[in-house]
Protein backbone atom coordinates (compact mmCIF):
# COMPACT_ATOMS: atom_id res chain seq x y z
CA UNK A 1 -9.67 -27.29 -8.54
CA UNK A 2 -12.10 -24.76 -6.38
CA UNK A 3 -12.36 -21.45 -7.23
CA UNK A 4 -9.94 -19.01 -5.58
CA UNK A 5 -11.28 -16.46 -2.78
CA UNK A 6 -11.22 -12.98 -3.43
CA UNK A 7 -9.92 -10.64 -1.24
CA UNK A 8 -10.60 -6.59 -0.45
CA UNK A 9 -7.73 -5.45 2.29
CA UNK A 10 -8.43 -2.34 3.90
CA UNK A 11 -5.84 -0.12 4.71
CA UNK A 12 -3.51 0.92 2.14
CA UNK A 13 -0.39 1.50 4.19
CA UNK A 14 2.47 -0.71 4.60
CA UNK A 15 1.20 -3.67 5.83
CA UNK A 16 -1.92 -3.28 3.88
CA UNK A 17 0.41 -3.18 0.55
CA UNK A 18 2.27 -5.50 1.56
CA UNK A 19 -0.60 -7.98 1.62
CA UNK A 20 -1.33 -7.04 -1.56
CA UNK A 21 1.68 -7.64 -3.25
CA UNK A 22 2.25 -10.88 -1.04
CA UNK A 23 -1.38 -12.36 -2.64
CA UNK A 24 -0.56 -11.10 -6.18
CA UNK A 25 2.85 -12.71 -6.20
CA UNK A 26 2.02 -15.69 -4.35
CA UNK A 27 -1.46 -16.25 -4.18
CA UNK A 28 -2.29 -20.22 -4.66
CA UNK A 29 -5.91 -20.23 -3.04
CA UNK A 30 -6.61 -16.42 -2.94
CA UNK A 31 -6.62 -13.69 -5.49
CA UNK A 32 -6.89 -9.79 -5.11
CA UNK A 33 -10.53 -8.26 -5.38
CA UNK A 34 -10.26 -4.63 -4.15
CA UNK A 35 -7.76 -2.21 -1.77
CA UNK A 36 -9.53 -0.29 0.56
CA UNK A 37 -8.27 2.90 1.55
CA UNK A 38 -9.06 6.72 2.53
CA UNK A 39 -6.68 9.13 1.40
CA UNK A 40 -6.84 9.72 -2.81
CA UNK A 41 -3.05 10.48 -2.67
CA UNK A 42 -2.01 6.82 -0.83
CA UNK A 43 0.71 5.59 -2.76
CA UNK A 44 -0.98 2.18 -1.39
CA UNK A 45 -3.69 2.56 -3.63
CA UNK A 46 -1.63 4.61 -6.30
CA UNK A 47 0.27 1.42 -6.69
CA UNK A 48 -2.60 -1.05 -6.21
CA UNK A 49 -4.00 0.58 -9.30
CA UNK A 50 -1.14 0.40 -11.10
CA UNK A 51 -1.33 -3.43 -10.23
CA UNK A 52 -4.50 -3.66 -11.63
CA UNK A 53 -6.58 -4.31 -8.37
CA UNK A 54 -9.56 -2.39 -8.34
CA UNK A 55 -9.47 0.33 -5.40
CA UNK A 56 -11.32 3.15 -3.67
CA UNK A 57 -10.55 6.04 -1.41
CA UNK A 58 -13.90 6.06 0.31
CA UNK A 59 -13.24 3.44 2.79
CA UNK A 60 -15.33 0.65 3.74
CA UNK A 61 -18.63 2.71 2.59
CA UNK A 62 -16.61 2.83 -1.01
CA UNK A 63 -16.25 -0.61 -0.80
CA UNK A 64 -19.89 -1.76 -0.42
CA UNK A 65 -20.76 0.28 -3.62
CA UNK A 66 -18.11 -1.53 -5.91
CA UNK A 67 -19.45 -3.62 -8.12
CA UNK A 68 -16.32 -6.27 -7.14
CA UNK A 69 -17.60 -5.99 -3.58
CA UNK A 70 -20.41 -8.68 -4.84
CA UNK A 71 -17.44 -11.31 -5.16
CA UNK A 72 -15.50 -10.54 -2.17
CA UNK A 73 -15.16 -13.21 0.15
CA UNK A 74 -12.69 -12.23 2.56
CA UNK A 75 -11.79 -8.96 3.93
CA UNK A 76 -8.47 -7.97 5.81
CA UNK A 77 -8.78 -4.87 7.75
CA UNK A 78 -4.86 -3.08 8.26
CA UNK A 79 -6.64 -0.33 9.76
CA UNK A 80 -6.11 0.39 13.70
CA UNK A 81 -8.25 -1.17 16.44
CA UNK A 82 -11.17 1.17 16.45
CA UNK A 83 -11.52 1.41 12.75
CA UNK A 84 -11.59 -2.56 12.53
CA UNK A 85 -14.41 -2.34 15.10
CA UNK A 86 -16.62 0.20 13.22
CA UNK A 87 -15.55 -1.76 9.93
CA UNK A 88 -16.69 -5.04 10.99
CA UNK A 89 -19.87 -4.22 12.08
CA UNK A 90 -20.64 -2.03 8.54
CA UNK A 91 -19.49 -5.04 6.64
CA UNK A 92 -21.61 -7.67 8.20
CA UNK A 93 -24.53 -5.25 7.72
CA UNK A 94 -23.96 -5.35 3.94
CA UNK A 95 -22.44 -9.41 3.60
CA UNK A 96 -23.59 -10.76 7.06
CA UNK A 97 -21.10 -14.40 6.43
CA UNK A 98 -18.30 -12.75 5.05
CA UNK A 99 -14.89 -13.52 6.73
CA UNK A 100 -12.96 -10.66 8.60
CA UNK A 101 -9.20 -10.83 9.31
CA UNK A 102 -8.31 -8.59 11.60
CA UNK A 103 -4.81 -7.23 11.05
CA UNK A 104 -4.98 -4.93 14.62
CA UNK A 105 -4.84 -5.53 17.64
CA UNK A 106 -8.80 -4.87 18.10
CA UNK A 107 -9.35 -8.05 20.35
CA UNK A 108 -12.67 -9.01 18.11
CA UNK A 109 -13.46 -12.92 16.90
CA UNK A 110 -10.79 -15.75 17.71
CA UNK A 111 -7.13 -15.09 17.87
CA UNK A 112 -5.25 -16.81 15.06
CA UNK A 113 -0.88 -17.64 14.85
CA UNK A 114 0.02 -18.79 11.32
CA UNK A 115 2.77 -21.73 11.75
């Protein structure tokens, strides 16, 4: 069996919870590293933590200086457009291969449609 990936989602709103809870529940090949968000008072990350996934409220600069950042291999960013574009350019400065999702409708890297 290969090692699960880990997984950071930014954005601790609705569709960046439910991601969460969709990979804790369900998770076969991928398993929760650390939710990303910036408000302290998110109930995103209130529940996240609750969850025991490992979270900040610092954003993406947060998420560099976690110590679970070093095992993230995948990020998915439930932010808006021009967050996602600042975010994946900060991220590739700090993990140059690591994979992006991008959960917005930012237009950057290929366009995928899950069947």
């Amino acid at each position: 069996m290969s090692k699960k990936l880990k997984a950071a989602i930014i954005g601790s709103g609705n569709i960046g919870t439910d991601l969460m809870i969709k990979i804790l529940r369900n998770g076969k090949h991928i398993e929760m590293g650390a939710m990303v968000g910036i408000d302290p008072e998110s109930d995103g990350l209130a529940r996240a933590n609750r969850m025991g996934v490992a979270t900040t409220h610092e954003g993406v600069d947060g998420l560099v200086k976690m110590p679970e950042f070093a095992d993230i291999d995948i990020v998915f960013d439930a932010t808006s457009a021009g967050a996602h574009r600042h975010n994946e350019v900060f991220l590739r400065g700090h993990k140059e291969n690591i994979k992006i999702v991008d959960l917005t409708p930012a237009a950057i890297g290929l366009i995928v449609c899950p069947w």
